[in-house]
PDB file of N, CA and C in Angstrom:
ATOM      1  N   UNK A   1       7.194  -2.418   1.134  1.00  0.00           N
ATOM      2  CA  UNK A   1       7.442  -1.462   2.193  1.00  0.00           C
ATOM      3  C   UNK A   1       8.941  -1.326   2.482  1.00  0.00           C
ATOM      4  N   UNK A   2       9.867  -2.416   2.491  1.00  0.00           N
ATOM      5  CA  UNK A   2      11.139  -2.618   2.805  1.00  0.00           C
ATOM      6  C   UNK A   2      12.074  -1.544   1.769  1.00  0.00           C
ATOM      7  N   UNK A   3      11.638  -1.084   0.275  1.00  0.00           N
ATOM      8  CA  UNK A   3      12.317  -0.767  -0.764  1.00  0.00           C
ATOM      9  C   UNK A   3      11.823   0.576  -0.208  1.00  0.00           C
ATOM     10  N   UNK A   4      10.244   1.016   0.097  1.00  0.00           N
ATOM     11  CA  UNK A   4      10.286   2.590  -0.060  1.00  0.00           C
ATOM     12  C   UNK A   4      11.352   2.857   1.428  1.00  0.00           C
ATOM     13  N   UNK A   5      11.383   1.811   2.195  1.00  0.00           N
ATOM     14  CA  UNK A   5      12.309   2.603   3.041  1.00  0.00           C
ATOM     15  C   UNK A   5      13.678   2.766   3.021  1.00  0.00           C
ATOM     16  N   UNK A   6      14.497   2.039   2.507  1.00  0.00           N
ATOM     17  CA  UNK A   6      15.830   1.908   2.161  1.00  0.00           C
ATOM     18  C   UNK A   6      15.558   3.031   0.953  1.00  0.00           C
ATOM     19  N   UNK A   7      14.868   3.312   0.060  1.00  0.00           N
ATOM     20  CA  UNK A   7      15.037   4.386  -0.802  1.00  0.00           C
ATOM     21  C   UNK A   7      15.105   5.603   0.017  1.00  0.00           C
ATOM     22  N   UNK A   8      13.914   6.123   1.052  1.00  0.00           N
ATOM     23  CA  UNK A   8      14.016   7.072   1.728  1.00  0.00           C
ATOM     24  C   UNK A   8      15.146   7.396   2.792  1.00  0.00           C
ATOM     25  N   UNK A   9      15.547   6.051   3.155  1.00  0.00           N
ATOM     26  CA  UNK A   9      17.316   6.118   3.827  1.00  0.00           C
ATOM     27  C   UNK A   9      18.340   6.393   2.903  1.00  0.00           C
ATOM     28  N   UNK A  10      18.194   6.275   1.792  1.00  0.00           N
ATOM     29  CA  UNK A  10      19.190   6.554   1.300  1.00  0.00           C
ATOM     30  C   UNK A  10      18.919   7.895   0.547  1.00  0.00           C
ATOM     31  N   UNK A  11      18.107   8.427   0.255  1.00  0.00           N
ATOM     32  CA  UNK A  11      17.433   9.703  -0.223  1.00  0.00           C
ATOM     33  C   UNK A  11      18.090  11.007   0.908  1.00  0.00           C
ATOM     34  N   UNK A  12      18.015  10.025   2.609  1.00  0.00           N
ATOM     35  CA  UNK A  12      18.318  11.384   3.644  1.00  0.00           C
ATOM     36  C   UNK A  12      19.614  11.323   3.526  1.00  0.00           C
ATOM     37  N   UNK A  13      20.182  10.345   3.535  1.00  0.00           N
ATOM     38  CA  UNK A  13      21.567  10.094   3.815  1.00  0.00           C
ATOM     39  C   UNK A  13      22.743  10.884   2.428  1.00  0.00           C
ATOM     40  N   UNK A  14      22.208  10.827   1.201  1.00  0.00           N
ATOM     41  CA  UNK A  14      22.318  11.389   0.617  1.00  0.00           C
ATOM     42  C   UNK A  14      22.353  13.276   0.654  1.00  0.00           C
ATOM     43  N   UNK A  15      20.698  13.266   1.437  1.00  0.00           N
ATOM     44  CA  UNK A  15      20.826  14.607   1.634  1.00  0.00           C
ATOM     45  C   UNK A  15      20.026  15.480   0.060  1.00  0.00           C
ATOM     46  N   UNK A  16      19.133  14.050  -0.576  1.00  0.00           N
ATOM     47  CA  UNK A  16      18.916  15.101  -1.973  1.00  0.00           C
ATOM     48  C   UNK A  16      17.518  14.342  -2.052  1.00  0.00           C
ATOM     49  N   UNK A  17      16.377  15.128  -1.640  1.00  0.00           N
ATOM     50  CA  UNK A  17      15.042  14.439  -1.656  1.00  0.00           C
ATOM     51  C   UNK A  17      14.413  14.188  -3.279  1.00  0.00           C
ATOM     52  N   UNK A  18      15.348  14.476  -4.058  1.00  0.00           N
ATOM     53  CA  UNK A  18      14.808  13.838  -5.404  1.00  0.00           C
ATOM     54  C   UNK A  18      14.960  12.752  -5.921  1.00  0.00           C
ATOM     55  N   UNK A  19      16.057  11.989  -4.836  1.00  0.00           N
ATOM     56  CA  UNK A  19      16.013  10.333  -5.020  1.00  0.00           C
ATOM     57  C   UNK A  19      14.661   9.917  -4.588  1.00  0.00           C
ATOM     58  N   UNK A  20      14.276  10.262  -4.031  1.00  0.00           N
ATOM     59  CA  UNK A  20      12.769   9.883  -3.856  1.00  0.00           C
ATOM     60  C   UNK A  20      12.352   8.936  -4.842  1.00  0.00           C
ATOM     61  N   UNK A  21      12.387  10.264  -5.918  1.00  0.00           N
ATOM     62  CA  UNK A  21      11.226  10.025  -7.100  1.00  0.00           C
ATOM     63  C   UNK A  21      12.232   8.793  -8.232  1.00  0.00           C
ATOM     64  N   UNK A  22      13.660   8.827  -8.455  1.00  0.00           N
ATOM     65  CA  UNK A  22      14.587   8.901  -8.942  1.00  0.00           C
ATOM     66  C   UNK A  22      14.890   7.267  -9.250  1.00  0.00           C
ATOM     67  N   UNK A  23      14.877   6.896  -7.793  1.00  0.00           N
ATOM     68  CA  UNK A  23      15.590   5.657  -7.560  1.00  0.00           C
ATOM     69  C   UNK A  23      14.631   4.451  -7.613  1.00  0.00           C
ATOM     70  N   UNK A  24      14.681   3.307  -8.471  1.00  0.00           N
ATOM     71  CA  UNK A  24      14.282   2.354  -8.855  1.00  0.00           C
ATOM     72  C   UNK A  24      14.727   0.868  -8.399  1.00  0.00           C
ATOM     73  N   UNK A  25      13.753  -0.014  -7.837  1.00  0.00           N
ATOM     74  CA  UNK A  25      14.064  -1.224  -7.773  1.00  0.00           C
ATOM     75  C   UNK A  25      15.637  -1.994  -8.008  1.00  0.00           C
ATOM     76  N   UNK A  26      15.772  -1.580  -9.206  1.00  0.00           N
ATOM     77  CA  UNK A  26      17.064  -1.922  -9.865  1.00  0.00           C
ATOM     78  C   UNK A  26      18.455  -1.180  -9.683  1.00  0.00           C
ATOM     79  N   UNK A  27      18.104   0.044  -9.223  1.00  0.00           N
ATOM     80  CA  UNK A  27      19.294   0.797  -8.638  1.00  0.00           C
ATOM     81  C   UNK A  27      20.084   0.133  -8.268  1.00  0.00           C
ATOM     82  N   UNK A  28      21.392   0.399  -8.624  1.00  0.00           N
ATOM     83  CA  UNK A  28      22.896  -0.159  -7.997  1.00  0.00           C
ATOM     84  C   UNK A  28      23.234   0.816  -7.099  1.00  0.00           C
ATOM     85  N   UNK A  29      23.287   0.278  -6.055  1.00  0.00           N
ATOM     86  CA  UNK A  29      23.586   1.196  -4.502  1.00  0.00           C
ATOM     87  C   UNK A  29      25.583   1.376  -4.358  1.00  0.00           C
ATOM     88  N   UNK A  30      25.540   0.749  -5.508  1.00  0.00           N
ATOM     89  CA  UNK A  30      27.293   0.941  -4.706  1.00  0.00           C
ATOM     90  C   UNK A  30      27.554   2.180  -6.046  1.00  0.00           C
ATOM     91  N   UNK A  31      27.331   1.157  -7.916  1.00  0.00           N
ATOM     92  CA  UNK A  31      27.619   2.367  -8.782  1.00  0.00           C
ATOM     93  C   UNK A  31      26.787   3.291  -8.874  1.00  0.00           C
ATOM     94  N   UNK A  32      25.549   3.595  -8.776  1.00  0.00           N
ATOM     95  CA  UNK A  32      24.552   4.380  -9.160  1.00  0.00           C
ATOM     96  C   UNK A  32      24.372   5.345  -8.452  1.00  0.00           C
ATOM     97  N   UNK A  33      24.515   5.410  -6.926  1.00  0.00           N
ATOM     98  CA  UNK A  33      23.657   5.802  -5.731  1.00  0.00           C
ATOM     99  C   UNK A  33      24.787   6.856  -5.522  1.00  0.00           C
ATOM    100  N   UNK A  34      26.479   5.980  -5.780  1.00  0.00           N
ATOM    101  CA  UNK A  34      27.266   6.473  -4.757  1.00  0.00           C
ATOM    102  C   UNK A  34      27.688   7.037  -3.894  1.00  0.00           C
ATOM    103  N   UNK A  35      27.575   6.690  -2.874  1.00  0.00           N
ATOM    104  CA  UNK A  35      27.970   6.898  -1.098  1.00  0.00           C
ATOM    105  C   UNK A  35      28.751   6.672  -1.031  1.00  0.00           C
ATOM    106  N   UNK A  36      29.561   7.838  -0.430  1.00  0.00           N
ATOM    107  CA  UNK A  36      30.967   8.140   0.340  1.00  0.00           C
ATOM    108  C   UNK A  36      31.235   7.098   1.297  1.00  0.00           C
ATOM    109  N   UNK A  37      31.684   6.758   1.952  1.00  0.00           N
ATOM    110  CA  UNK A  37      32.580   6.097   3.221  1.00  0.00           C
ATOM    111  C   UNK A  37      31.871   6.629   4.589  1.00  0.00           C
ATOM    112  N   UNK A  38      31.745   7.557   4.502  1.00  0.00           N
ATOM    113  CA  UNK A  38      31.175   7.895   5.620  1.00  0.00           C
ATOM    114  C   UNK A  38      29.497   8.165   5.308  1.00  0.00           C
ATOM    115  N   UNK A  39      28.976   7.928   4.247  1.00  0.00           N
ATOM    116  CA  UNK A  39      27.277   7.854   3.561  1.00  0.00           C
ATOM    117  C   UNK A  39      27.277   6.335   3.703  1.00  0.00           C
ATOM    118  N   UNK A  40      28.244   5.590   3.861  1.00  0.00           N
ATOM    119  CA  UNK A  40      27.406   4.123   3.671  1.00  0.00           C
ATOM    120  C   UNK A  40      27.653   3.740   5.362  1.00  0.00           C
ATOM    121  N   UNK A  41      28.658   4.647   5.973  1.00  0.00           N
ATOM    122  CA  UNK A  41      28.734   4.030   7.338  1.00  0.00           C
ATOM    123  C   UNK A  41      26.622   4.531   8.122  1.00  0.00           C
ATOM    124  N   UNK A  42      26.494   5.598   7.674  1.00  0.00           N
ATOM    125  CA  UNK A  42      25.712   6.028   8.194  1.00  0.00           C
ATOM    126  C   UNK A  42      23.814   5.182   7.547  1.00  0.00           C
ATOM    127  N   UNK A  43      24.510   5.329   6.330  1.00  0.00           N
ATOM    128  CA  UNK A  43      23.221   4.056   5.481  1.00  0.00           C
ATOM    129  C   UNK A  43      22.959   2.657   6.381  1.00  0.00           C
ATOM    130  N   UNK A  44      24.154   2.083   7.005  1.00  0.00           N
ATOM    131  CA  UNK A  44      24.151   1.005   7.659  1.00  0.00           C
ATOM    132  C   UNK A  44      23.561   1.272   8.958  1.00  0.00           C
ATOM    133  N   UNK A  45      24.086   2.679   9.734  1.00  0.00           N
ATOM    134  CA  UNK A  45      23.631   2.654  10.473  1.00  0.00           C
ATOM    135  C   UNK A  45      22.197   2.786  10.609  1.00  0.00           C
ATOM    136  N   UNK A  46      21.136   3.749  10.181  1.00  0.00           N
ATOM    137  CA  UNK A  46      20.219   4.095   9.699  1.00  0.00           C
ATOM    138  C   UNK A  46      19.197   2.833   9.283  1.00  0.00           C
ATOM    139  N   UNK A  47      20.026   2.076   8.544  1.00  0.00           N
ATOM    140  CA  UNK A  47      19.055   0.507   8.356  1.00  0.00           C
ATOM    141  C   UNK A  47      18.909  -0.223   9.227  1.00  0.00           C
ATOM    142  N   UNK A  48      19.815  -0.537   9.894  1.00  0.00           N
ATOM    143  CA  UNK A  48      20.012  -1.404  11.256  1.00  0.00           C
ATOM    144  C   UNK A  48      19.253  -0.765  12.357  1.00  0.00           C
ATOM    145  N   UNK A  49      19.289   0.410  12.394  1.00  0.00           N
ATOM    146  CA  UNK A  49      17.464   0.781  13.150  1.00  0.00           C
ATOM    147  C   UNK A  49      16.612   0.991  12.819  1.00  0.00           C
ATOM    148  N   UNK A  50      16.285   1.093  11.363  1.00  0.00           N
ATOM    149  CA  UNK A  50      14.776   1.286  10.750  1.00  0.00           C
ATOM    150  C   UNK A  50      14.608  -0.766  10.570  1.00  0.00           C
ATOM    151  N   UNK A  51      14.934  -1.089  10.402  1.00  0.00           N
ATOM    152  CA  UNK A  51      14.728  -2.920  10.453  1.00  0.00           C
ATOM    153  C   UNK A  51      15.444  -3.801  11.972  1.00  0.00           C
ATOM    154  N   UNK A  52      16.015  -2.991  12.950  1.00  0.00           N
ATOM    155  CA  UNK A  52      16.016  -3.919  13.921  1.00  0.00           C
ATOM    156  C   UNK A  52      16.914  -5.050  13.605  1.00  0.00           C
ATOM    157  N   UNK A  53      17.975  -4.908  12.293  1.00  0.00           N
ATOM    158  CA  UNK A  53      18.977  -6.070  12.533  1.00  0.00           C
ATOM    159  C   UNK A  53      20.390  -5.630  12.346  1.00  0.00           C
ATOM    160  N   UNK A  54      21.099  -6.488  12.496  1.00  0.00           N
ATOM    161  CA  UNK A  54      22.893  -6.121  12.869  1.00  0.00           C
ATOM    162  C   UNK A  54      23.672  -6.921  11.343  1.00  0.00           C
ATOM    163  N   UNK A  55      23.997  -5.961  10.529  1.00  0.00           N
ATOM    164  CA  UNK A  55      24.400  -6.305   9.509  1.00  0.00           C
ATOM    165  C   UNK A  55      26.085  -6.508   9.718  1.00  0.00           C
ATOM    166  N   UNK A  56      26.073  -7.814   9.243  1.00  0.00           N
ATOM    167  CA  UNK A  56      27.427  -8.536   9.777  1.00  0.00           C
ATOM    168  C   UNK A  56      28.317  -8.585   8.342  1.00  0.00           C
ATOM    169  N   UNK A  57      29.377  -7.913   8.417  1.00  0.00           N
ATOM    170  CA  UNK A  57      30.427  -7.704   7.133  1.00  0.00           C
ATOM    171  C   UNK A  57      31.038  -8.465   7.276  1.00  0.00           C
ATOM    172  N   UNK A  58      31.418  -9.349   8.226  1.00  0.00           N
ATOM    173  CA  UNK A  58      32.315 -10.702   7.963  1.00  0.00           C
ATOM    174  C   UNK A  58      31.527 -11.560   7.064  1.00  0.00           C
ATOM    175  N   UNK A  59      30.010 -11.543   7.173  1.00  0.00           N
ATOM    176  CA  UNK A  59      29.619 -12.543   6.444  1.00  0.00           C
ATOM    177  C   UNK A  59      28.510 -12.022   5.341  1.00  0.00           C
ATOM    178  N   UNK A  60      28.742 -10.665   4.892  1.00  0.00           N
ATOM    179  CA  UNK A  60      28.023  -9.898   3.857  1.00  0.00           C
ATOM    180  C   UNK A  60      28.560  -9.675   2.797  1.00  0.00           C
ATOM    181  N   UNK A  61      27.701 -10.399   1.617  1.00  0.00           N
ATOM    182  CA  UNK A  61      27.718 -10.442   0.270  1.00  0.00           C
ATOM    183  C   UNK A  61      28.338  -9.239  -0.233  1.00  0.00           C
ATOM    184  N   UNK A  62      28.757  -8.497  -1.007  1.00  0.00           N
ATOM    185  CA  UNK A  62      28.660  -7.291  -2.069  1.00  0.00           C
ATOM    186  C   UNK A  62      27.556  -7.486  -2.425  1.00  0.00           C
ATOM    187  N   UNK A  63      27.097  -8.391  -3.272  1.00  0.00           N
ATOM    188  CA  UNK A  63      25.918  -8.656  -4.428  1.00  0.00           C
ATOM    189  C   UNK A  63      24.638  -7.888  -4.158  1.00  0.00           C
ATOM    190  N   UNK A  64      24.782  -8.241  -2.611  1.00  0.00           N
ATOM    191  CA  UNK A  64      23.607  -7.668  -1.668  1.00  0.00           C
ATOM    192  C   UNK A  64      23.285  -5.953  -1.928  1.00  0.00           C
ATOM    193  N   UNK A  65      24.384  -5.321  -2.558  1.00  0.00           N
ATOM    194  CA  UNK A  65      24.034  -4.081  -2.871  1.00  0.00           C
ATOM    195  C   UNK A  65      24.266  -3.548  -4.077  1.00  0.00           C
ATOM    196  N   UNK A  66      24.108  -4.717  -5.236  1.00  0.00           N
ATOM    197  CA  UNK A  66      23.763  -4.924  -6.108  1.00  0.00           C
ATOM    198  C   UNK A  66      22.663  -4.205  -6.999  1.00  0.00           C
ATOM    199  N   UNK A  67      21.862  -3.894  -6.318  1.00  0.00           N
ATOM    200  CA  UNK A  67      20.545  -3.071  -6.107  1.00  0.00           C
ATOM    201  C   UNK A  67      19.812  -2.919  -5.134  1.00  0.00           C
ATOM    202  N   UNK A  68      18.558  -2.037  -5.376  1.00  0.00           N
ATOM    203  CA  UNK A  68      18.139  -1.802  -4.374  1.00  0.00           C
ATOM    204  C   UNK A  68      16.944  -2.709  -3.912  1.00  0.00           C
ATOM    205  N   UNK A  69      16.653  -3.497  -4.666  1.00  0.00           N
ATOM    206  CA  UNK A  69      15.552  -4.932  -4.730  1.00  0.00           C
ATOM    207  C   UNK A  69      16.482  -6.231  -4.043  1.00  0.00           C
ATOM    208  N   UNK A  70      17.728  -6.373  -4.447  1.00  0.00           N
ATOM    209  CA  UNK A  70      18.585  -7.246  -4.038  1.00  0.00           C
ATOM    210  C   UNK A  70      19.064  -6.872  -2.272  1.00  0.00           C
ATOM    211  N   UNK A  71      19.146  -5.870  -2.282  1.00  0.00           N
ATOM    212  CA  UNK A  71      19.495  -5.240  -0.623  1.00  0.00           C
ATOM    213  C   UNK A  71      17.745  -5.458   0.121  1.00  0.00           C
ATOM    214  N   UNK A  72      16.967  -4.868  -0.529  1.00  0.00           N
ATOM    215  CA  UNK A  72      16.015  -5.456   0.255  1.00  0.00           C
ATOM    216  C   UNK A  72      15.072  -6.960   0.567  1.00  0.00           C
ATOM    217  N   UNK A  73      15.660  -7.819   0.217  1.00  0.00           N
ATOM    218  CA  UNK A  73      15.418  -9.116  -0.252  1.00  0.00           C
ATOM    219  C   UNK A  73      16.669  -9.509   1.073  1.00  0.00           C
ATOM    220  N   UNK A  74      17.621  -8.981   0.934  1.00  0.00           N
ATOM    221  CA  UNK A  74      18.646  -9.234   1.951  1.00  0.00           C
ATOM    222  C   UNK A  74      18.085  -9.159   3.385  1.00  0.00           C
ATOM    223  N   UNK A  75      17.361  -7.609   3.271  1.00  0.00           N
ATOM    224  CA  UNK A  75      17.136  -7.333   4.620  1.00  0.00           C
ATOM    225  C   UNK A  75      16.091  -8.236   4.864  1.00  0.00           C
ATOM    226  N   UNK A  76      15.102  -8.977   4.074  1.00  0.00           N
ATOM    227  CA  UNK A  76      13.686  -9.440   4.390  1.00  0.00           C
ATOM    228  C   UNK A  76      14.218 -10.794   5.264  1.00  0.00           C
ATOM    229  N   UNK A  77      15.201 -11.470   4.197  1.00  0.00           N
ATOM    230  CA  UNK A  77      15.979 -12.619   4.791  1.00  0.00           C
ATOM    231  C   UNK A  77      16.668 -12.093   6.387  1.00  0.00           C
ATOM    232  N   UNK A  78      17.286 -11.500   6.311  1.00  0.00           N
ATOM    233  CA  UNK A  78      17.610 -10.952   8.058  1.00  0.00           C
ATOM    234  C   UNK A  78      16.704 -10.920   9.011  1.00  0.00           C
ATOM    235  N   UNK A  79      15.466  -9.910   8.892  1.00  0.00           N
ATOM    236  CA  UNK A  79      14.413  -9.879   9.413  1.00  0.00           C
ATOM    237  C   UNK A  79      13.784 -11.079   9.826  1.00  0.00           C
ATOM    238  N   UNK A  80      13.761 -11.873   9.001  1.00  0.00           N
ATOM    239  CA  UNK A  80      13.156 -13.171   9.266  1.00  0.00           C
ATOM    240  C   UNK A  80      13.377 -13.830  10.763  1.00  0.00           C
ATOM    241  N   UNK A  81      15.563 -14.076   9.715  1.00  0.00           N
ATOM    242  CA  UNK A  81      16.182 -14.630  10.846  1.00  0.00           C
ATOM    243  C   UNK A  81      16.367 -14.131  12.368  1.00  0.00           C
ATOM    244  N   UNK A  82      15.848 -12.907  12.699  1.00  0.00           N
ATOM    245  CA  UNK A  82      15.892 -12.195  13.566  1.00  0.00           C
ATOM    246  C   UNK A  82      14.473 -12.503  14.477  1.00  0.00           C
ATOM    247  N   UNK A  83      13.676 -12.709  13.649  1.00  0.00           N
ATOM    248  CA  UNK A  83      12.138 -12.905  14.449  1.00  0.00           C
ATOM    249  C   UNK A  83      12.434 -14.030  14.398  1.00  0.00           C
ATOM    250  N   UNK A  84      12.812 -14.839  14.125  1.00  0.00           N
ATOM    251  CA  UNK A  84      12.888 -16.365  14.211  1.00  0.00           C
ATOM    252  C   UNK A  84      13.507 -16.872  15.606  1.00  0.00           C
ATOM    253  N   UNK A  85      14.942 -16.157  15.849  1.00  0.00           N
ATOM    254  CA  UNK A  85      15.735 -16.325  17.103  1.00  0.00           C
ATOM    255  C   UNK A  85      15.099 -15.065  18.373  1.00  0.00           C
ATOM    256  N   UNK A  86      14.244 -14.499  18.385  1.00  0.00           N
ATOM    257  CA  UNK A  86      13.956 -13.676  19.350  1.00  0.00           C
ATOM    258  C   UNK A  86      12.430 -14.252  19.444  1.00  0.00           C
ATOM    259  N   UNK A  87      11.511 -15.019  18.826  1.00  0.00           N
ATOM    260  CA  UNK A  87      10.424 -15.357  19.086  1.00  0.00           C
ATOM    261  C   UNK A  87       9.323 -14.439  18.467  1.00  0.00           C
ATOM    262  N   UNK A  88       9.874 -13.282  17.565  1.00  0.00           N
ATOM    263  CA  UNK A  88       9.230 -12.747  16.299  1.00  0.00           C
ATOM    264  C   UNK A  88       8.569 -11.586  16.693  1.00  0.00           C
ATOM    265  N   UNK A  89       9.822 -11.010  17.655  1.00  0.00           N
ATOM    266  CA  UNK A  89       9.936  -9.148  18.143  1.00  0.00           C
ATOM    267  C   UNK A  89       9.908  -8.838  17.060  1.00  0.00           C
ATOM    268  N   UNK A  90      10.803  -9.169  16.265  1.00  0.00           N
ATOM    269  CA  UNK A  90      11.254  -8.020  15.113  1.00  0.00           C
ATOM    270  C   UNK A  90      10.466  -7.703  13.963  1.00  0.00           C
ATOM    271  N   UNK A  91       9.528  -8.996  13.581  1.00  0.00           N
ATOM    272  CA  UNK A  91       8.214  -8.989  12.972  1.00  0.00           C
ATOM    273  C   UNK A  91       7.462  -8.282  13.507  1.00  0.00           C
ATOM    274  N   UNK A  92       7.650  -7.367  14.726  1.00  0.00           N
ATOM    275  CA  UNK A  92       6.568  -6.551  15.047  1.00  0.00           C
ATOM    276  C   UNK A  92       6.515  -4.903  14.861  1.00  0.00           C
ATOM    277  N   UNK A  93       8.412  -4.896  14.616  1.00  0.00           N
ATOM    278  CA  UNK A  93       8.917  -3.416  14.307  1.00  0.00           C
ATOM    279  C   UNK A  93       8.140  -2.823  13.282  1.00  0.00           C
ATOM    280  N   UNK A  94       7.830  -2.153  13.055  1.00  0.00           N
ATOM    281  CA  UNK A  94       6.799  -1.014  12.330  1.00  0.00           C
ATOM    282  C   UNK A  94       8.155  -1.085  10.554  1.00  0.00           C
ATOM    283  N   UNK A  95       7.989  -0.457  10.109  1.00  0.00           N
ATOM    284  CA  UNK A  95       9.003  -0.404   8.857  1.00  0.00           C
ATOM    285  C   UNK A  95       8.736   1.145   8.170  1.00  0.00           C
TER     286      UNK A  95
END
């Protein structure tokens, strides 16, 4: 569930609904996808309310967007840590 949604965030954000069909597990979100500066400010933003967590760049990998299986593996790990310290609100957010 985590991948069709980061695909469909990045499909709007993009602005081209044929990533839809397009974009694969393995997608490289930084070479493949490429988003502008102001497409990844808005990708971040966009994720951080479709998953309910605060993606912290002091302490965020690159690797993490590596692909699009690797970014969502990221977010699952966040999510976690997020229901873990709130008593497991965030495990309840819809996706």
């Amino acid at each position: 569930m985590i991948l069709q949604t980061v695909i469909k965030i990045l499909s709007e954000i993009k602005e081209s609904p044929e990533l839809l069909s397009t974009l694969k597990p393995e997608t490289d979100i930084i070479n493949e996808v490429g988003l502008d500066s102001l497409q990844m400010i808005n990708f971040v933003l966009a994720i951080e309310d479709a998953f309910g967590v605060e993606i912290d760049f002091d302490n965020f990998d690159i690797e993490h967007l590596s692909s699009i299986q690797a970014f969502a593996a990221y977010l699952e790990k966040e999510r976690a840590a997020v229901a873990n310290s709130t008593g497991g609100q965030a495990a309840e957010q819809p996706i």
